[in-house]
Protein backbone atom coordinates (compact mmCIF):
# COMPACT_ATOMS: atom_id res chain seq x y z
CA UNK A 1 -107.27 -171.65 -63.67
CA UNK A 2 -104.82 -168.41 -64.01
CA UNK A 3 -106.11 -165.03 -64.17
CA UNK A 4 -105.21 -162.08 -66.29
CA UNK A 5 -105.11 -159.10 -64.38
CA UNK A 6 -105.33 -155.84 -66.56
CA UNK A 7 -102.64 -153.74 -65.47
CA UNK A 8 -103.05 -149.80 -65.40
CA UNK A 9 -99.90 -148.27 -67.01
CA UNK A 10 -98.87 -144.84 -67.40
CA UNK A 11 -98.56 -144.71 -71.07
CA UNK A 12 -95.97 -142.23 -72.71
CA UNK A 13 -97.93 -139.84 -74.89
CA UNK A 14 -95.87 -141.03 -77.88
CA UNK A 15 -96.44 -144.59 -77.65
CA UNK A 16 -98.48 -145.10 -80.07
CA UNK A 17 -97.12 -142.62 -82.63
CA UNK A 18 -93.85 -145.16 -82.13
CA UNK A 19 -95.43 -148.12 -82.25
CA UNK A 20 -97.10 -147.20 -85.83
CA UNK A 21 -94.04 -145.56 -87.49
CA UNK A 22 -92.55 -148.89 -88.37
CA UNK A 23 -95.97 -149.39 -90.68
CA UNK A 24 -96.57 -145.41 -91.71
CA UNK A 25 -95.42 -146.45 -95.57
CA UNK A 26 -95.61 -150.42 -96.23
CA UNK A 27 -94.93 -152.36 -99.59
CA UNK A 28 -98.39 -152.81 -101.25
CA UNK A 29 -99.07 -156.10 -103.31
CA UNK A 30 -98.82 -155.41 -106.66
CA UNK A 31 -100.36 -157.73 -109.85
CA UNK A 32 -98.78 -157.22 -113.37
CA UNK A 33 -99.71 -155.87 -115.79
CA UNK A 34 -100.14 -152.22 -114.16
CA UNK A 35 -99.46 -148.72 -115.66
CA UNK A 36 -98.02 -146.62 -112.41
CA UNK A 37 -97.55 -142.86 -113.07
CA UNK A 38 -95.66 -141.28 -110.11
CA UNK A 39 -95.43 -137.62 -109.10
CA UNK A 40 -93.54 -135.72 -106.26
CA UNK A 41 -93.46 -132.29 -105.19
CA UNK A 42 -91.73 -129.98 -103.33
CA UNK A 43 -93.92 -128.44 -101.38
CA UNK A 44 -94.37 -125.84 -98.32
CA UNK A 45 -96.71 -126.64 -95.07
CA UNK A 46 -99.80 -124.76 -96.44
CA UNK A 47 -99.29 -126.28 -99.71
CA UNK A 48 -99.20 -129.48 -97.94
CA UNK A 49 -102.92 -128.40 -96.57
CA UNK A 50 -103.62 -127.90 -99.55
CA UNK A 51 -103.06 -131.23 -101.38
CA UNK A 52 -104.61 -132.57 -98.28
CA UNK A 53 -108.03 -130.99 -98.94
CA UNK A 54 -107.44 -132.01 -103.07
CA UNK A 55 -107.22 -135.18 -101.96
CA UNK A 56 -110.60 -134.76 -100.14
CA UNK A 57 -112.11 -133.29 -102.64
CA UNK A 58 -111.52 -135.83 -105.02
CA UNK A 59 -112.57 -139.04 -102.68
CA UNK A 60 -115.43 -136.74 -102.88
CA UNK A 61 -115.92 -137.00 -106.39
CA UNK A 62 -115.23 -141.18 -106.30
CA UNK A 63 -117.11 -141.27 -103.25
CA UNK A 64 -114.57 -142.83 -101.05
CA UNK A 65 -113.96 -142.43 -97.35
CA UNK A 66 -111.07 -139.31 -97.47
CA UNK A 67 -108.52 -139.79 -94.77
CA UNK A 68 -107.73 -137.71 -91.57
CA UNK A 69 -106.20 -134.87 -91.08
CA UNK A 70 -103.03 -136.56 -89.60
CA UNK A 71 -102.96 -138.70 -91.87
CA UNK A 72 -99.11 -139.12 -93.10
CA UNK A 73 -100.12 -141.65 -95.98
CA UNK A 74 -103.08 -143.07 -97.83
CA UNK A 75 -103.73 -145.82 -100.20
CA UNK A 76 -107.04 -146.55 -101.57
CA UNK A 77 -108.68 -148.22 -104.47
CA UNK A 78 -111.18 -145.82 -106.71
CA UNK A 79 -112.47 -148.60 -108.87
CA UNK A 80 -110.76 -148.45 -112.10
CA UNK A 81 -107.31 -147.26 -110.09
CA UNK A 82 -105.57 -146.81 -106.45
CA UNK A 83 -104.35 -143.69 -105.75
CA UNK A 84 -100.76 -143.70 -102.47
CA UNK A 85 -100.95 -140.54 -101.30
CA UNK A 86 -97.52 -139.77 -98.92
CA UNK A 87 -97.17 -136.53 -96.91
CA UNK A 88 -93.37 -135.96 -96.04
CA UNK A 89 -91.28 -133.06 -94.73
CA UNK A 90 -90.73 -130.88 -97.35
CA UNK A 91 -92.70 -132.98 -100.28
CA UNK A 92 -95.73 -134.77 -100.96
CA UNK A 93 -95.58 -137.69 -103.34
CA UNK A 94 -98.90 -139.28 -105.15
CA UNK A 95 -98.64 -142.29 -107.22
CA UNK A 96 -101.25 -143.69 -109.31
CA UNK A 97 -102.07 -147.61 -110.26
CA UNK A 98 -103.95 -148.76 -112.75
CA UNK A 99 -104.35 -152.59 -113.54
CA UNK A 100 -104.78 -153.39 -117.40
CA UNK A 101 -102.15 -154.71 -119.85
CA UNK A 102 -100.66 -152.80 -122.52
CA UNK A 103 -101.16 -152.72 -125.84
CA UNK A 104 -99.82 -151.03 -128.31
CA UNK A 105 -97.50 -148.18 -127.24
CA UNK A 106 -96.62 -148.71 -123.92
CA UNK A 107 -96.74 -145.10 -122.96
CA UNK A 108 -99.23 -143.99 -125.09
CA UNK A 109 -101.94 -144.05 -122.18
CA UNK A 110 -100.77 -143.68 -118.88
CA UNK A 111 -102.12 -143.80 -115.36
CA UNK A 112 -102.57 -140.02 -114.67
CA UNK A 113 -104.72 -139.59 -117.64
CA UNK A 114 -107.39 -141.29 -115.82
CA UNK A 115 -107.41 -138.69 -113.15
CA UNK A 116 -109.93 -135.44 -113.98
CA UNK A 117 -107.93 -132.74 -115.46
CA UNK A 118 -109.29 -129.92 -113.63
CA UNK A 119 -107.97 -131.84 -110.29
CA UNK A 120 -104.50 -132.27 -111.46
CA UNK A 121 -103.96 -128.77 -112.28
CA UNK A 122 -104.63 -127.98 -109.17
CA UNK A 123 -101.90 -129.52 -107.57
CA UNK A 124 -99.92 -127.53 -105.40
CA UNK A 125 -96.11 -127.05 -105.19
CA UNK A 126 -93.19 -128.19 -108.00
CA UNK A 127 -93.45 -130.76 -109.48
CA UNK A 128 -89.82 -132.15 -109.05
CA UNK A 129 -90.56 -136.07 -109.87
CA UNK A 130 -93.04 -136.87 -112.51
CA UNK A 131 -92.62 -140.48 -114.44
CA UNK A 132 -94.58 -143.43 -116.12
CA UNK A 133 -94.08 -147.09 -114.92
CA UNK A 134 -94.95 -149.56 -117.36
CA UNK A 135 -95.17 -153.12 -115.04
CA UNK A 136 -95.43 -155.89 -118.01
CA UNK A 137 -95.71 -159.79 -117.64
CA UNK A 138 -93.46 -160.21 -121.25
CA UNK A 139 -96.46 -158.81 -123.24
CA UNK A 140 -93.84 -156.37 -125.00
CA UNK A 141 -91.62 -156.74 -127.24
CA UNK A 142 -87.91 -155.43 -125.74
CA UNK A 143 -85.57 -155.97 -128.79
CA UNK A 144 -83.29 -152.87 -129.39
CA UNK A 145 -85.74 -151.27 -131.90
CA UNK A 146 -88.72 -150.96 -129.47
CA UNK A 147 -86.59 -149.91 -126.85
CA UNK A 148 -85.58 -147.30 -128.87
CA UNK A 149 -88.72 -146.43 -130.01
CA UNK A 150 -90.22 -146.69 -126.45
CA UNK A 151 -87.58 -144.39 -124.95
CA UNK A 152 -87.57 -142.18 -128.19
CA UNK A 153 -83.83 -142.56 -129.09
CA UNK A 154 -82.59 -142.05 -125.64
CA UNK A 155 -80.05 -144.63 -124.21
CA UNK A 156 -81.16 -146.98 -122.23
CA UNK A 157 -79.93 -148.56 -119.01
CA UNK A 158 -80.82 -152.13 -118.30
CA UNK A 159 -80.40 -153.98 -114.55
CA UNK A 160 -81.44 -157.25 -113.59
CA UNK A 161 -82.69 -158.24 -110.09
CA UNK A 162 -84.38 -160.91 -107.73
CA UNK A 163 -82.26 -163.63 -109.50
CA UNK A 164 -83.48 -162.69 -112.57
CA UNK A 165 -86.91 -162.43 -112.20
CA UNK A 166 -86.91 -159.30 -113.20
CA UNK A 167 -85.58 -156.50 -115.44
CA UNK A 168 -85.69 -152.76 -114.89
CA UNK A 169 -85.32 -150.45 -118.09
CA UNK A 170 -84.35 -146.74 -117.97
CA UNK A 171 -83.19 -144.08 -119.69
CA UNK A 172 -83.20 -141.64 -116.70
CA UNK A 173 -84.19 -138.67 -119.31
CA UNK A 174 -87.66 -136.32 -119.57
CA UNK A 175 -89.37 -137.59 -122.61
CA UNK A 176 -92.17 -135.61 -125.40
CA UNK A 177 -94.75 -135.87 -122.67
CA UNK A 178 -92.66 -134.20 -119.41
CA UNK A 179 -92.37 -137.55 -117.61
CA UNK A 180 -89.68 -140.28 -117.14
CA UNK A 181 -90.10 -143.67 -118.17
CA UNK A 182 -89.49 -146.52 -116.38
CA UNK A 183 -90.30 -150.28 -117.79
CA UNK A 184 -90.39 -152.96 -115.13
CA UNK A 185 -90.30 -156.64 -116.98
CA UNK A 186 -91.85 -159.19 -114.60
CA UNK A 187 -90.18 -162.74 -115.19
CA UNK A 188 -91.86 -164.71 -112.30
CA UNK A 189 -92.30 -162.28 -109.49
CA UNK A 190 -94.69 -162.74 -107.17
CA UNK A 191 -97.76 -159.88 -105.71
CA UNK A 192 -95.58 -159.07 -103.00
CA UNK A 193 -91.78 -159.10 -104.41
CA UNK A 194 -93.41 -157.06 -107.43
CA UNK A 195 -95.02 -154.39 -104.66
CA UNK A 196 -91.43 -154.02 -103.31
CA UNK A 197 -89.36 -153.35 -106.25
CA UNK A 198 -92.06 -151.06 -108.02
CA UNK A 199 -91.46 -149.01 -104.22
CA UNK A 200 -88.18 -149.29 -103.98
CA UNK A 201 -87.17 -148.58 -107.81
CA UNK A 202 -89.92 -145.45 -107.53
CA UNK A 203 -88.19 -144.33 -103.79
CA UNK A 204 -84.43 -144.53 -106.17
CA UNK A 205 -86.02 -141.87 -108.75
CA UNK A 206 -87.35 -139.52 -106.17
CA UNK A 207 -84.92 -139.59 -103.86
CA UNK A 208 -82.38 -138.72 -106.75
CA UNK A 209 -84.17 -135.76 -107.46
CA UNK A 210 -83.96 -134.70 -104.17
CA UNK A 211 -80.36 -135.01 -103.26
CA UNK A 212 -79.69 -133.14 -106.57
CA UNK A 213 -81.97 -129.80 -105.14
CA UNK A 214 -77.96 -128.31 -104.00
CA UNK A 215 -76.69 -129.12 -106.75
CA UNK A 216 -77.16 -125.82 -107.90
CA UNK A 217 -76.86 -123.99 -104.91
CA UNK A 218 -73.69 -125.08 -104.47
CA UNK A 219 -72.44 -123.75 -108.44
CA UNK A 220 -74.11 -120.93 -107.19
CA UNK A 221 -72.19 -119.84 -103.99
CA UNK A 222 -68.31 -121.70 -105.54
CA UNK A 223 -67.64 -118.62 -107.07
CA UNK A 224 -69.07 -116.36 -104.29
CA UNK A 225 -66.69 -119.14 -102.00
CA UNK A 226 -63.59 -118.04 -103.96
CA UNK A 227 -63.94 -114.44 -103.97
CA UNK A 228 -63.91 -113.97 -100.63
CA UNK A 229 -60.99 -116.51 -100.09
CA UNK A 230 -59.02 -113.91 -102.39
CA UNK A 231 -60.23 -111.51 -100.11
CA UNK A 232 -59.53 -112.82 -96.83
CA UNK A 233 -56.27 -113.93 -98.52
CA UNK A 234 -55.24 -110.16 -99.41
CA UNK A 235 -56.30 -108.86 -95.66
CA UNK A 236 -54.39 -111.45 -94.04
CA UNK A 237 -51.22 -110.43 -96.17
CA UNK A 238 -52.32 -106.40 -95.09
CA UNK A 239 -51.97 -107.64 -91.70
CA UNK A 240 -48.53 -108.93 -92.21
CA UNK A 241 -47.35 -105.67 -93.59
CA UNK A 242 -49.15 -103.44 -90.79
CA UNK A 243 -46.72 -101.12 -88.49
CA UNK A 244 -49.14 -99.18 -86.67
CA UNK A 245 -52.68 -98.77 -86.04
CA UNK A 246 -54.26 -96.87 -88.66
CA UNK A 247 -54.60 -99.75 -90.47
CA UNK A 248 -56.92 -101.86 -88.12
CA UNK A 249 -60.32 -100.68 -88.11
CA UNK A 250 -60.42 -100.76 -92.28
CA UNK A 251 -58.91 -104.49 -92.11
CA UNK A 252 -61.38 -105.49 -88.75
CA UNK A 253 -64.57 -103.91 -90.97
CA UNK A 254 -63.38 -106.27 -94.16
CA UNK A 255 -63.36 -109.20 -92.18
CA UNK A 256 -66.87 -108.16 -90.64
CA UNK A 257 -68.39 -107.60 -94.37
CA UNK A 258 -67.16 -110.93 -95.43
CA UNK A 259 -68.26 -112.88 -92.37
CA UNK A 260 -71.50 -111.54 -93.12
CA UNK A 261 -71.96 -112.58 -96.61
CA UNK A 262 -70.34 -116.01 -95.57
CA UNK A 263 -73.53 -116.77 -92.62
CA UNK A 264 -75.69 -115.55 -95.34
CA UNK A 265 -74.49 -118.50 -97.23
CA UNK A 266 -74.31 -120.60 -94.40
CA UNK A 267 -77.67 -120.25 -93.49
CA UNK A 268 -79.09 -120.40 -96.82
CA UNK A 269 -77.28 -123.95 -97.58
CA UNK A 270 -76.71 -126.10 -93.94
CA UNK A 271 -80.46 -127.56 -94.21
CA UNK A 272 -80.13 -127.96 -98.02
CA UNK A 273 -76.47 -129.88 -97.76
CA UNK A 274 -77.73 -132.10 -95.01
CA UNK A 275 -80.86 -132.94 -96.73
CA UNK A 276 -78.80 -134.18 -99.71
CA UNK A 277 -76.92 -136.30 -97.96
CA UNK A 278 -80.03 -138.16 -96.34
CA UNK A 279 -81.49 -138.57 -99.46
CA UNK A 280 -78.13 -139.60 -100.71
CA UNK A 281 -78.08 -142.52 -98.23
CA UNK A 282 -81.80 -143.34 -98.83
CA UNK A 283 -80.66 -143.27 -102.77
CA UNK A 284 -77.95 -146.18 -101.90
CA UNK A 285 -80.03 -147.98 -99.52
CA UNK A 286 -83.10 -148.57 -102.21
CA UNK A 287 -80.42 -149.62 -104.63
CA UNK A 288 -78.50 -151.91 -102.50
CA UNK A 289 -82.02 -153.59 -101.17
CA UNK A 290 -83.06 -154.24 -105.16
CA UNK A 291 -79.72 -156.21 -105.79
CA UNK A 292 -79.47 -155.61 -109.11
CA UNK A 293 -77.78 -157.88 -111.39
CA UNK A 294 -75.57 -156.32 -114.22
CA UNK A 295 -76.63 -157.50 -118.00
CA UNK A 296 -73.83 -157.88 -120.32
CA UNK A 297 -73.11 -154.95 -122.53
CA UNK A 298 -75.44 -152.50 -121.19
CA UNK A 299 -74.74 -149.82 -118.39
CA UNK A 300 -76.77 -150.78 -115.56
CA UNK A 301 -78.98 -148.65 -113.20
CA UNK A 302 -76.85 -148.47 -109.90
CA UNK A 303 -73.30 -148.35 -111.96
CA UNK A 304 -75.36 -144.81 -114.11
CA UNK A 305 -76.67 -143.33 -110.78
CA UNK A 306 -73.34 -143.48 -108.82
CA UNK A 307 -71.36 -142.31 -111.13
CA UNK A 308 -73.50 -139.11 -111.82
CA UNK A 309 -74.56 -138.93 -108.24
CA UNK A 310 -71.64 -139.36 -106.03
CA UNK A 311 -69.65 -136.07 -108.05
CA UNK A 312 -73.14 -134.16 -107.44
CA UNK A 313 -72.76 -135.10 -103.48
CA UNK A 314 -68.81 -134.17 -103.17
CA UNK A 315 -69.06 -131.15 -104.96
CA UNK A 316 -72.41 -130.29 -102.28
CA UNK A 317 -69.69 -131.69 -99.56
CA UNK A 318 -66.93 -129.96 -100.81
CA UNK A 319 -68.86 -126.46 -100.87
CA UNK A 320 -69.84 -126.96 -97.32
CA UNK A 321 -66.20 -127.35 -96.19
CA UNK A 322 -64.74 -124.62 -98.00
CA UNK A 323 -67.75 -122.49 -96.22
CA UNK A 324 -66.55 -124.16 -92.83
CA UNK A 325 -62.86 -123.80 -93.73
CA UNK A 326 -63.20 -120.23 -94.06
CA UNK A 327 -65.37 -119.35 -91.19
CA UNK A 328 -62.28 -120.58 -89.08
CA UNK A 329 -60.15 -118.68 -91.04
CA UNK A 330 -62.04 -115.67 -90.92
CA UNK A 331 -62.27 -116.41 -87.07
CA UNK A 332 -58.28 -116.78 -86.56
CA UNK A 333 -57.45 -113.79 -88.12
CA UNK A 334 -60.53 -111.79 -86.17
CA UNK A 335 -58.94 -113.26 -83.40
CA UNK A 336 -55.48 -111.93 -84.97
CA UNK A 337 -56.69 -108.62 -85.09
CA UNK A 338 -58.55 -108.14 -81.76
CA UNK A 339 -54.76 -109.32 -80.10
CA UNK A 340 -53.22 -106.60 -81.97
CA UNK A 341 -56.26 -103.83 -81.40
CA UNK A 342 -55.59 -105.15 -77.25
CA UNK A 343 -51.69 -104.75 -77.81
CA UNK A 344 -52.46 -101.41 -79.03
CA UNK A 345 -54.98 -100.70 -76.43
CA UNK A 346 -52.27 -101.63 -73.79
CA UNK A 347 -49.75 -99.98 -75.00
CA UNK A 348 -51.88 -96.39 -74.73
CA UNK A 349 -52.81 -97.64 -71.42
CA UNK A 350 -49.64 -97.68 -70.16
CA UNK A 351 -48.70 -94.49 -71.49
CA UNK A 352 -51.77 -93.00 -70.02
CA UNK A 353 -51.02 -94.44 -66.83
CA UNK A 354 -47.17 -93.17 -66.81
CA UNK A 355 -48.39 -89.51 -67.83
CA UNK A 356 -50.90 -90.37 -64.79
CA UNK A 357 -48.12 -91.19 -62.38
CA UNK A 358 -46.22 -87.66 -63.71
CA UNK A 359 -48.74 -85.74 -62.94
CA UNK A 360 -50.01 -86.94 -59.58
CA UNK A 361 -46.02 -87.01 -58.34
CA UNK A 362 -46.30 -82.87 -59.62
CA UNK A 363 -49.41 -83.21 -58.08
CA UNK A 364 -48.14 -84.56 -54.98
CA UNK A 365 -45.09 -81.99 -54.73
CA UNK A 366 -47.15 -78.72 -55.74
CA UNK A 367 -49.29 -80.01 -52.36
CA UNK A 368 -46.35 -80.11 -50.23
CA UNK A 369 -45.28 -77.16 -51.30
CA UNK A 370 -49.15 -75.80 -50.69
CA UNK A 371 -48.71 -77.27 -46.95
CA UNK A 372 -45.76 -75.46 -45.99
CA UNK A 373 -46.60 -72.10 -47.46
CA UNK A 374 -50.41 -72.86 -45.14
CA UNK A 375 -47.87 -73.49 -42.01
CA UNK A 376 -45.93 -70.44 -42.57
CA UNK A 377 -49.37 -68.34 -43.42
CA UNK A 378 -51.65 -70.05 -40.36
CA UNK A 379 -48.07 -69.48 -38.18
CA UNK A 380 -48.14 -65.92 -39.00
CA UNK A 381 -51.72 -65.14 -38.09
CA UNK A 382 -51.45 -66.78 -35.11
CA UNK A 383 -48.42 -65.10 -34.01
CA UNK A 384 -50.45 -62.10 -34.77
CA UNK A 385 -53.22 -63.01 -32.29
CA UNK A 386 -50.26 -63.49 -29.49
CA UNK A 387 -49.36 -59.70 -30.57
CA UNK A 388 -52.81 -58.37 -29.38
CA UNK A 389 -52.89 -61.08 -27.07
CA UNK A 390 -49.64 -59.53 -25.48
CA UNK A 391 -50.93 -56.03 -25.83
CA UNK A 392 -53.94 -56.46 -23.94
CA UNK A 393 -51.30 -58.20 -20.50
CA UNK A 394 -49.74 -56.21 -18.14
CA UNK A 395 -46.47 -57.55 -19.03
CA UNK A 396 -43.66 -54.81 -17.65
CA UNK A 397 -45.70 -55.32 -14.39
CA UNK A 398 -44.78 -58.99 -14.18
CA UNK A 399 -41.17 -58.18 -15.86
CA UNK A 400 -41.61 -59.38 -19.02
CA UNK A 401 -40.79 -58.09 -22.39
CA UNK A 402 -43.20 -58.56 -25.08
CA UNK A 403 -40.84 -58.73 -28.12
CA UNK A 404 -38.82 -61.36 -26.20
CA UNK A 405 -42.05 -63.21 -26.00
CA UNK A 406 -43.39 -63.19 -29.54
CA UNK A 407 -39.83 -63.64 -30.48
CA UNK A 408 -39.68 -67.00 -28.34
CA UNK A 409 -43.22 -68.43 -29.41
CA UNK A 410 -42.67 -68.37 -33.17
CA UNK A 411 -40.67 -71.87 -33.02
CA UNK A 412 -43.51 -73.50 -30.54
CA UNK A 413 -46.16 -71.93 -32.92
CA UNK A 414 -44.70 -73.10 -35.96
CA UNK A 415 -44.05 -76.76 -34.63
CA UNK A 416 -47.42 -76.96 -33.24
CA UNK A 417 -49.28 -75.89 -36.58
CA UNK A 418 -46.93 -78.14 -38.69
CA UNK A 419 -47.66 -81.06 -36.34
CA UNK A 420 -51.76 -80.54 -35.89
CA UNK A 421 -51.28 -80.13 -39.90
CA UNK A 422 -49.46 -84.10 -40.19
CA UNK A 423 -51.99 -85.35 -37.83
CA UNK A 424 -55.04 -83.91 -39.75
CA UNK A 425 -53.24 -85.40 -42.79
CA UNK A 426 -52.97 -89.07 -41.14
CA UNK A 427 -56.25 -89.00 -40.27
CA UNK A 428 -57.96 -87.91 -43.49
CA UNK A 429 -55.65 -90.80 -45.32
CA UNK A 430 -56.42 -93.50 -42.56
CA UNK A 431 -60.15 -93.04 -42.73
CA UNK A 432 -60.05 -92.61 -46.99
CA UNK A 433 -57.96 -96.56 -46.48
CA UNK A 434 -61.02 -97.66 -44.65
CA UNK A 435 -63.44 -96.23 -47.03
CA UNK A 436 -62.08 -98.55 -49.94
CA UNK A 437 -61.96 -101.50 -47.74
């Protein structure tokens, strides 16, 4: 008989986080008919606390279990309609599901109108994403005169997907009410292929939305962008014409003033940019996962969105590298400038040093010139002292004269100063040598 033995691990704090990401957001069976109203907003952290504690409040109201506080999504049934509830990074999305089949105007009544109108007021942030789904089983009519009517004169984009079990309608437009429609025509899907492409078609909307947010931003700063390459342009052709220094400090405090403004820019846009591109990616993936099927004669879904979203992402791209371009620009000719400011700098430096050298050599020669005139001035004192030395020595007793005498000890006295002088001077410059070893 074998044994399990339970082994103690040490468990990384983050295993379970891990472990659960892959099923934080999963596709949701989903029945037709079914009116789906879908809202996202862009939101801050505290008004994400804040949408967390509406949600509360209104499981309160339907007395439902509300989720936790680290809760990242929640789905749950209250009765007559489920509320999915998603908490992301910079948005919070909340879609609403109601079962019933449509009669009538499809969009006359519509999910969200079942939600109290005091709570949706309430909800925090901007609304950036707010559209109806209608989910029909071929209850409707879809000749071109309801369309029309349905999507109030807007055109409409048709696609066709899961091997034409299904048809997606669109106009991609904000209609009487403030909301997109969407029309989903169910042909023979099944609970959980219907749960997908609801998710996947409502994930295409948002996310388009999103990646557009620098869309704006970047119209914004193109203009700012080309001023300043004029301006950089016109100090770089200043520094061409420069033939001395004056000029350098007034072209070194341009560059500074419009390396400023550009990090202002910078820093106001990198998140932004990058942001659009991940939602750009997210925008192709949902598409390419619903494999859509073109109909004849109409435009279709992935064919409208690419061709008005991929201009919106290069111009975002394209304002990020003229940004990048002309921070190295700006950096060459800083760099430019500094080598001619050190140049400059050298150039005094060695004209410093040579007025240094001139003076120390006068320096040097007014010393000398100092030393001798001390030998001759220490010689003559101390040929004085021999005088009264003399004077005081009975020298006519021992036969000598003292004017011979002086006479004959001015050379020895001289060449003994001078040489006590030159040692004192070796020794002062020996021991200074040591000093800066």
């Amino acid at each position: 008989m074998s044994k399990n033995n339970r082994i103690e691990y040490t468990l990384h704090p983050l295993r379970d986080t891990l472990y659960n990401e892959l099923h934080i957001r999963p596709f949701y069976p989903v029945e037709s008919p079914q009116k789906i109203t879908h809202l996202a907003a862009v939101s801050n952290q505290e008004e994400l606390k804040e949408v967390y504690l509406l949600i509360c409040d209104l499981c309160k109201r339907y007395e439902v279990n509300p989720p936790s506080s680290d809760t990242r999504t929640f789905h749950q049934s209250f009765g007559g309609f489920v509320i999915n509830w998603e908490r992301h990074v910079e948005f919070y999305s909340l879609t609403i599901l109601q079962p019933a089949s449509v009669k009538g105007e499809p969009f006359e009544q519509t999910a969200i109108d079942l939600l109290p109108a005091d709570w949706v007021r309430q909800l925090p942030g901007h609304i950036i994403a707010a559209f109806h789904i209608i989910l029909d089983n071929q209850q409707l009519d879809y000749s071109a005169d309801a369309l029309t009517r349905y999507f109030e004169g807007q055109p409409v984009m048709l696609s066709g997907t899961y091997a034409g079990k299904a048809e997606i309608y669109t106009a991609f437009k904000l209609h009487g009410d403030g909301h997109g429609r969407i029309m989903i025509r169910d042909k023979g899907m099944n609970q959980l292929q219907t749960g997908r492409l609801t998710r996947r078609f409502i994930d295409v909307e948002t996310y388009r939305l999103l990646s557009l947010l620098s869309l704006p931003l970047a119209r914004q700063i193109t203009p700012q962008l080309l001023d300043m390459d004029h301006q950089l342009a016109d100090i770089l052709t200043d520094v061409s014409r420069l033939d001395d220094s004056s000029g350098e400090r007034s072209i070194l405090e341009k560059l500074t003033k419009i390396e400023a403004r550009l990090e202002t820019y910078r820093a106001k846009t990198t998140n932004r940019f990058s942001a659009t591109r991940a939602y750009h990616q997210l925008v192709k993936d949902r598409l390419e996962r619903i494999k859509e099927v073109k109909v004849d004669e109409h435009l279709s879904i992935g064919e409208f969105i690419g061709r008005r979203l991929n201009p919106a992402l290069r111009t975002c791209e394209s304002a990020q590298r003229w940004m990048e371009d002309l921070s190295k620009r700006i950096e060459r000719a800083s760099d430019l400038m500094r080598t001619r400011v050190n140049l400059t700098l050298q150039e005094q430096n060695r004209s410093q040093l040579e007025a240094m050298n001139r003076r120390s050599r006068l320096q040097f020669r007014l010393q000398e010139t100092v030393e001798g005139l001390s030998i001759a001035a220490i010689s003559y004192y101390a040929i004085g002292l021999l005088s009264y030395l003399f004077k005081g020595l009975p020298l006519k007793h021992w036969g000598l004269d003292k004017n011979v005498l002086l006479a004959g000890s001015i050379p020895i006295v001289l060449i003994s100063i001078w040489y006590i002088t030159r040692r004192i001077k070796r020794r002062l410059i020996r021991t200074e040598d040591l000093d800066d070893e």
